[in-house]
N, C-alpha and C. Protein backbone atom coordinates (compact mmCIF):
# COMPACT_ATOMS: atom_id res chain seq x y z
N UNK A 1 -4.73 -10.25 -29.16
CA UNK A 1 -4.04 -10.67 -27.98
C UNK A 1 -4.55 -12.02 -27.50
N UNK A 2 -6.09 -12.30 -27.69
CA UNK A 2 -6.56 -13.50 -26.96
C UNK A 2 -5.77 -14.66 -27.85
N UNK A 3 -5.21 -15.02 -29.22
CA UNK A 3 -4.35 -16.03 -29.68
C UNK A 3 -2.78 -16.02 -29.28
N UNK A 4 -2.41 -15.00 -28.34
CA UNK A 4 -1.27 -15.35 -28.19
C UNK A 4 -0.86 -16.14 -27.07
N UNK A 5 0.20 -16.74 -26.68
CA UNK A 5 0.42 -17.55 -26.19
C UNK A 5 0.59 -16.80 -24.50
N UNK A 6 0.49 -17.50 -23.46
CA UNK A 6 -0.17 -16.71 -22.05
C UNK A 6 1.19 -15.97 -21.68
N UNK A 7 2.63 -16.46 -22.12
CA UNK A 7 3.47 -15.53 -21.75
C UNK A 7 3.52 -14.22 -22.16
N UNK A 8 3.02 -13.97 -23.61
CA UNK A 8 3.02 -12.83 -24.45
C UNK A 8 1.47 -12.42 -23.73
N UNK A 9 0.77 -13.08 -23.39
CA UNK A 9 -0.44 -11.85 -23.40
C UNK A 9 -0.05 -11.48 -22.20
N UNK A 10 0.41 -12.13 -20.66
CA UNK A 10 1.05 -11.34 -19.54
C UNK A 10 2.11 -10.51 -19.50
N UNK A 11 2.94 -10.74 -20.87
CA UNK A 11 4.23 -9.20 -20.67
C UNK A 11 3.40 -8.13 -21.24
N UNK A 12 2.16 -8.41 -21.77
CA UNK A 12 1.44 -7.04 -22.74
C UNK A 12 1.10 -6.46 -21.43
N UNK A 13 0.76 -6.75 -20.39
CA UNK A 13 0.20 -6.33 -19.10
C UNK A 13 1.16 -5.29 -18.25
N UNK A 14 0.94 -3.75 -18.30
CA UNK A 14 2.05 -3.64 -17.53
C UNK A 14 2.11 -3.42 -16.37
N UNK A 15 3.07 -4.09 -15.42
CA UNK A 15 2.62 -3.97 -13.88
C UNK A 15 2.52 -2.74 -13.16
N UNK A 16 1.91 -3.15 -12.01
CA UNK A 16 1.13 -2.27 -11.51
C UNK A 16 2.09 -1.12 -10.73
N UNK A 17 2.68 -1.76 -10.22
CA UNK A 17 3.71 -1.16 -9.56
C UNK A 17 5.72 -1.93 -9.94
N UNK A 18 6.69 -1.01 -9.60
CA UNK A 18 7.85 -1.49 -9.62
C UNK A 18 8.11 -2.49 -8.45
N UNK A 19 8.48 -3.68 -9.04
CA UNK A 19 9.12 -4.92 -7.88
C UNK A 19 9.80 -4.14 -6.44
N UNK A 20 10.53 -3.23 -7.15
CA UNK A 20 12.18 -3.34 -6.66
C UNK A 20 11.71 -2.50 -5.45
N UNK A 21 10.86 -1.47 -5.68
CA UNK A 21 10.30 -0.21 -4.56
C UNK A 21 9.47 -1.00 -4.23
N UNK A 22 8.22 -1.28 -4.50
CA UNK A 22 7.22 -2.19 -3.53
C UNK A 22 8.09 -2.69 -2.26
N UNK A 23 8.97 -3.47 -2.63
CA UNK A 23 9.56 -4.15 -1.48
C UNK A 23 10.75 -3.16 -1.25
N UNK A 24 11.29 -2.71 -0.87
CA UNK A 24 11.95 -1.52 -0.31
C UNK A 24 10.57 -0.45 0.48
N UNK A 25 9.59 -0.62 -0.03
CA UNK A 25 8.64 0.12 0.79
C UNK A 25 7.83 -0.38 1.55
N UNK A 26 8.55 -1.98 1.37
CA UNK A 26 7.46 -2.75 2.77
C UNK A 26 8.67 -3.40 3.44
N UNK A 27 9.36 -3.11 3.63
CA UNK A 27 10.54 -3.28 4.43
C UNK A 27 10.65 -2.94 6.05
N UNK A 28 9.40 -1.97 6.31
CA UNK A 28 9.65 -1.34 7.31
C UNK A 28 8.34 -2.23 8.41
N UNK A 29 8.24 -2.31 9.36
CA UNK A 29 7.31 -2.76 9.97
C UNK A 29 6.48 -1.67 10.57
N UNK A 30 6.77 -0.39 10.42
CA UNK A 30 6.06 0.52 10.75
C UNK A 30 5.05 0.79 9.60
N UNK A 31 5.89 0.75 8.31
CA UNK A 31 4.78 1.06 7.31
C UNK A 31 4.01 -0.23 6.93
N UNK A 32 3.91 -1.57 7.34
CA UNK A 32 3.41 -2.69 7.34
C UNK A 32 2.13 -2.29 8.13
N UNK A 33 2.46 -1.69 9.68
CA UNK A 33 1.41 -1.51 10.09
C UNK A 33 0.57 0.03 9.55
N UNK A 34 1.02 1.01 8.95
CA UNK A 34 0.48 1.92 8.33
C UNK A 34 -0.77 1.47 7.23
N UNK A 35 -0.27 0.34 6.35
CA UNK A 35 -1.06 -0.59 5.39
C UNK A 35 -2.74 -1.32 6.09
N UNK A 36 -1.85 -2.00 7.40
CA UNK A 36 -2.88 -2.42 8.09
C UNK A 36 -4.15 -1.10 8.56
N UNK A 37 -3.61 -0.02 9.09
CA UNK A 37 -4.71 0.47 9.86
C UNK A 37 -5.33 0.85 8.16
N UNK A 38 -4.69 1.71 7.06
CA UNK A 38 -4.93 1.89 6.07
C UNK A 38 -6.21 1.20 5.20
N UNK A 39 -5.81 -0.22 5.43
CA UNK A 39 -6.83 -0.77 4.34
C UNK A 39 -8.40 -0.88 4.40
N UNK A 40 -8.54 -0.06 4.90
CA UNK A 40 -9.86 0.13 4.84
C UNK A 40 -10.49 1.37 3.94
N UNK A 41 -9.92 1.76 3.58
CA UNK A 41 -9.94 2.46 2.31
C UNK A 41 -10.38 3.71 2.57
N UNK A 42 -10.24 4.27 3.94
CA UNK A 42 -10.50 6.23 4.15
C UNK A 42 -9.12 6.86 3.93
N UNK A 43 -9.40 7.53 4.25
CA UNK A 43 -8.45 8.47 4.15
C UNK A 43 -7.89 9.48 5.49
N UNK A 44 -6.54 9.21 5.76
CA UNK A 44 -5.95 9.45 6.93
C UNK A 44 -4.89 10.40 6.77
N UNK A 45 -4.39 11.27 8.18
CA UNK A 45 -3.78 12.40 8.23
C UNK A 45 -2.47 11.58 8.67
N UNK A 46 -1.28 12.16 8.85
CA UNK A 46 -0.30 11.97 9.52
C UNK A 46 -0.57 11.49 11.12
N UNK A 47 -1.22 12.63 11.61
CA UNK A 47 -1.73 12.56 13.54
C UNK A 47 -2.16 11.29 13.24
N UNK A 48 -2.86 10.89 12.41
CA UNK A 48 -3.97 9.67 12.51
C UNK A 48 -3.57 8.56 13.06
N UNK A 49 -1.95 8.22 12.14
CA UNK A 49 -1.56 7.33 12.07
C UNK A 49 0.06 7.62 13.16
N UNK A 50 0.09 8.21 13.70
CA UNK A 50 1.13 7.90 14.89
C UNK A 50 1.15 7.39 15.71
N UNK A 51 -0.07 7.01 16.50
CA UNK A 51 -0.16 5.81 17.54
C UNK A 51 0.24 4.56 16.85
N UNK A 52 -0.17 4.64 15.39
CA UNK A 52 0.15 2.94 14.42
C UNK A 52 1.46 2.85 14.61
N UNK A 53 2.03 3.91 14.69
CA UNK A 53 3.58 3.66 14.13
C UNK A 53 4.57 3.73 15.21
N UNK A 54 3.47 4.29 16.09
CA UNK A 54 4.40 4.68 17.77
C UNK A 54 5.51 5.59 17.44
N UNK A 55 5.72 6.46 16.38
CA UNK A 55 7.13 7.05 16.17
C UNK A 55 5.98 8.79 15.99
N UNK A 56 7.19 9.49 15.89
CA UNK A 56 6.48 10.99 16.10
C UNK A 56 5.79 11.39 15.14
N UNK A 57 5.21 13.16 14.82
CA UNK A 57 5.13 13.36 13.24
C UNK A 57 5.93 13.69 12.03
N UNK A 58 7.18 13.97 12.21
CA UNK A 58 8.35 13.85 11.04
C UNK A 58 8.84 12.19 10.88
N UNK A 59 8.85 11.13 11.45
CA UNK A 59 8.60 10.06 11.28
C UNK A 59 7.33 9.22 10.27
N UNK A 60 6.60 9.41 11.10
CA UNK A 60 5.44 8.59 10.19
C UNK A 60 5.45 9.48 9.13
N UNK A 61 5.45 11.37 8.92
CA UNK A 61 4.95 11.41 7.41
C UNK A 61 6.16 11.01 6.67
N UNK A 62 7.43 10.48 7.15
CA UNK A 62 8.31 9.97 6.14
C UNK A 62 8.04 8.76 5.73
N UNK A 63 7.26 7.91 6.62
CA UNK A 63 7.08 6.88 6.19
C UNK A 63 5.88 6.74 4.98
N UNK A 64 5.18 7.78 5.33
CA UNK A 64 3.59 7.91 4.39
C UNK A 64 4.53 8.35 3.25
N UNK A 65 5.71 9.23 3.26
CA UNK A 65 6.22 9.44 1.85
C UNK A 65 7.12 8.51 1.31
N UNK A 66 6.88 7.47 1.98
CA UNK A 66 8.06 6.44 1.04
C UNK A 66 6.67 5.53 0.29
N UNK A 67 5.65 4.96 1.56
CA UNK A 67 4.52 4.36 0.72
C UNK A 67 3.91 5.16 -0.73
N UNK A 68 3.90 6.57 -0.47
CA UNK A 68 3.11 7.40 -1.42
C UNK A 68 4.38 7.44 -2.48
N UNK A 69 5.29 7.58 -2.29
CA UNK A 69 6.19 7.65 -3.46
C UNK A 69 6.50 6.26 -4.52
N UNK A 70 6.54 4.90 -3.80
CA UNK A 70 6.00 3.63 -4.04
C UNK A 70 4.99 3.20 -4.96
N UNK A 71 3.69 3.93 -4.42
CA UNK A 71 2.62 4.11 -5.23
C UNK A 71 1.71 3.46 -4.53
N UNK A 72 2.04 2.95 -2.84
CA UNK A 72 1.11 1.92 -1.98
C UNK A 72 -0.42 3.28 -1.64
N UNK A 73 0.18 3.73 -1.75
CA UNK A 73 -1.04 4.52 -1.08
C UNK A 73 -0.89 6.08 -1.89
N UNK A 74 -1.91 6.93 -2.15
CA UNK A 74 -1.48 8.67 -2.73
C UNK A 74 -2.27 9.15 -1.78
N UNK A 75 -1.57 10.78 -2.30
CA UNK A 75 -2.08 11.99 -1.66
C UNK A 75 -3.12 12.52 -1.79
N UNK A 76 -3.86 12.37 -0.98
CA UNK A 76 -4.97 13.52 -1.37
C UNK A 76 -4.81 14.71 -0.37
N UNK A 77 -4.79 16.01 -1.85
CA UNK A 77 -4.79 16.78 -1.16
C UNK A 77 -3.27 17.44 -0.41
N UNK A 78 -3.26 17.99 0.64
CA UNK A 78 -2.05 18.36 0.98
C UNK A 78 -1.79 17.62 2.44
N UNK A 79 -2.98 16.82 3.01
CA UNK A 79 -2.23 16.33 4.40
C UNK A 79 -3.25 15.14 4.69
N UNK A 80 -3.49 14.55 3.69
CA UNK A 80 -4.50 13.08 3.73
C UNK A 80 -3.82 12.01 2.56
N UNK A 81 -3.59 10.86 3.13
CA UNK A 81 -3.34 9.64 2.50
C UNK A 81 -4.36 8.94 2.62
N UNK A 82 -4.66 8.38 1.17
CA UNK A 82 -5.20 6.64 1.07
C UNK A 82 -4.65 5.33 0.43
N UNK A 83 -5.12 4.35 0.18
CA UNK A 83 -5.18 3.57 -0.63
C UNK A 83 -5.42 3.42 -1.88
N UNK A 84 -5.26 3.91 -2.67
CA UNK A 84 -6.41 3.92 -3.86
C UNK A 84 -7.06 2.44 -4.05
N UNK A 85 -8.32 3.37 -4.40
CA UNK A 85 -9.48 2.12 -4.24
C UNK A 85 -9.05 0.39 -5.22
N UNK A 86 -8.19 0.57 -6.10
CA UNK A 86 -8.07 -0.42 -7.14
C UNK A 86 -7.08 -1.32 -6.28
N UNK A 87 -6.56 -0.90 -5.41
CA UNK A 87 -5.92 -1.96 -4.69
C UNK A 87 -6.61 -2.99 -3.67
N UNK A 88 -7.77 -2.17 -3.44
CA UNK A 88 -8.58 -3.08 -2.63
C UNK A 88 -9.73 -3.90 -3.09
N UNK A 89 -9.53 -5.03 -3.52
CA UNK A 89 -10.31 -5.95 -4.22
C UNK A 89 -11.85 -6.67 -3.33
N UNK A 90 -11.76 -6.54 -1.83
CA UNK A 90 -12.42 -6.72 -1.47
C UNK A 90 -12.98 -5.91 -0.17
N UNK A 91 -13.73 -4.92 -0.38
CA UNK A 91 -14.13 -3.75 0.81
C UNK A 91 -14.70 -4.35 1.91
N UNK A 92 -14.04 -4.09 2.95
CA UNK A 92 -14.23 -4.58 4.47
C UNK A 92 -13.20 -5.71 5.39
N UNK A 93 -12.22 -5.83 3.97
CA UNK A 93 -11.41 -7.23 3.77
C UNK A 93 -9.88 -6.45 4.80
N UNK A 94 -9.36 -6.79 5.02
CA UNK A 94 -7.34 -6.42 4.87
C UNK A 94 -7.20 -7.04 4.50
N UNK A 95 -7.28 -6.89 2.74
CA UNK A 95 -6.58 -7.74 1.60
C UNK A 95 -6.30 -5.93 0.68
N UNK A 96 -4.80 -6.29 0.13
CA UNK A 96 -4.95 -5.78 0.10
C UNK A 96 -3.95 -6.51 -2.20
N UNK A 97 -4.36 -6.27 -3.04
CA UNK A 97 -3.90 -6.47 -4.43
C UNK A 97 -3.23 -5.47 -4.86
N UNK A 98 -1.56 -5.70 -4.69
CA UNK A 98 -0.58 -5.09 -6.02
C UNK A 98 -0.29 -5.57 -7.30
N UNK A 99 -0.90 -6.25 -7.43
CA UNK A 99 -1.03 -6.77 -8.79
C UNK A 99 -0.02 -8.23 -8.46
N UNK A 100 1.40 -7.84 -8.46
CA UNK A 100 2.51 -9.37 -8.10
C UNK A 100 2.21 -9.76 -7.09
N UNK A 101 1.79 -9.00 -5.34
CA UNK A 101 1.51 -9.06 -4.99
C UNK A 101 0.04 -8.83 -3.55
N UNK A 102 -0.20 -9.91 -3.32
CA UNK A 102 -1.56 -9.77 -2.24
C UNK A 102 -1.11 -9.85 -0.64
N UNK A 103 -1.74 -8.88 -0.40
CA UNK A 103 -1.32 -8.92 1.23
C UNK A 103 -2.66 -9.16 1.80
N UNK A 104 -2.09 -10.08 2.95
CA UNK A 104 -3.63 -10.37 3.74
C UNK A 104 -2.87 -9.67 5.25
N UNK A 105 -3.66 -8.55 5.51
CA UNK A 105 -2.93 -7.94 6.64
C UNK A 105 -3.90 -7.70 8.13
N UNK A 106 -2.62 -8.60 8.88
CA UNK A 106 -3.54 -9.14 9.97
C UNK A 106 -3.10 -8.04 11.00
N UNK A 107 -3.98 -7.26 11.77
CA UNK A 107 -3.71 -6.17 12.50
C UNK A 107 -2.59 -7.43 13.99
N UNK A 108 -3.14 -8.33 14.61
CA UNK A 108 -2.44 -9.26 15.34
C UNK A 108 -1.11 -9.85 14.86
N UNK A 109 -0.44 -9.55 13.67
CA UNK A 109 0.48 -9.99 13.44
C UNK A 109 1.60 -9.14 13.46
N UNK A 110 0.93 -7.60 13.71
CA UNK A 110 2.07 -6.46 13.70
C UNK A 110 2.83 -6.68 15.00
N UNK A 111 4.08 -6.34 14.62
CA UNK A 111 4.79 -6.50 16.33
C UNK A 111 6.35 -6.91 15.89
């Protein structure tokens, strides 16, 4: 692979996630801010995250199931979401690496 030419060694790469859902799953500004309180890399309940989202609990866990279905964040377990750790390239950061794309997520910019 290292003699081939950089287009062929980046299609050998396969991405991390689908284009088309990533962005269909950051579409929402509720789950923008879900990402934000998120990136810190614990692990959170539904309750956790309803003040983030200001919407009820059949709300936000729909929203945790569009991120988790996406692949922004999984399940642990039967009523805890995270990040998985490989998305977060730098611990302590809101940065957050999908491979196409990097989010730098500013808790002041939600709104």
């Amino acid at each position: 692979m290292e003699n081939q030419p950089p287009t062929q060694q980046a299609a050998a790469i396969p991405p991390l996630l689908n284009r088309n859902t990533f962005l269909t799953a950051m579409s929402s500004p509720q789950r923008w801010a879900i990402l934000t309180a998120m990136c810190d890399g614990d692990s959170y309940c539904t309750s956790d995250l309803m003040p983030v989202t200001g919407t009820d609990c059949s709300t936000t866990s729909r929203h945790l199931g569009v991120l988790a279905d996406a692949g922004l964040i999984e399940r642990k377990g039967l009523r805890l979401y995270r990040i998985p750790r490989r998305f977060i390239p730098v611990p302590g950061q809101k940065i957050l690496d999908y491979g196409h794309c990097l989010l730098r997520l500013d808790a002041s910019a939600i709104g």
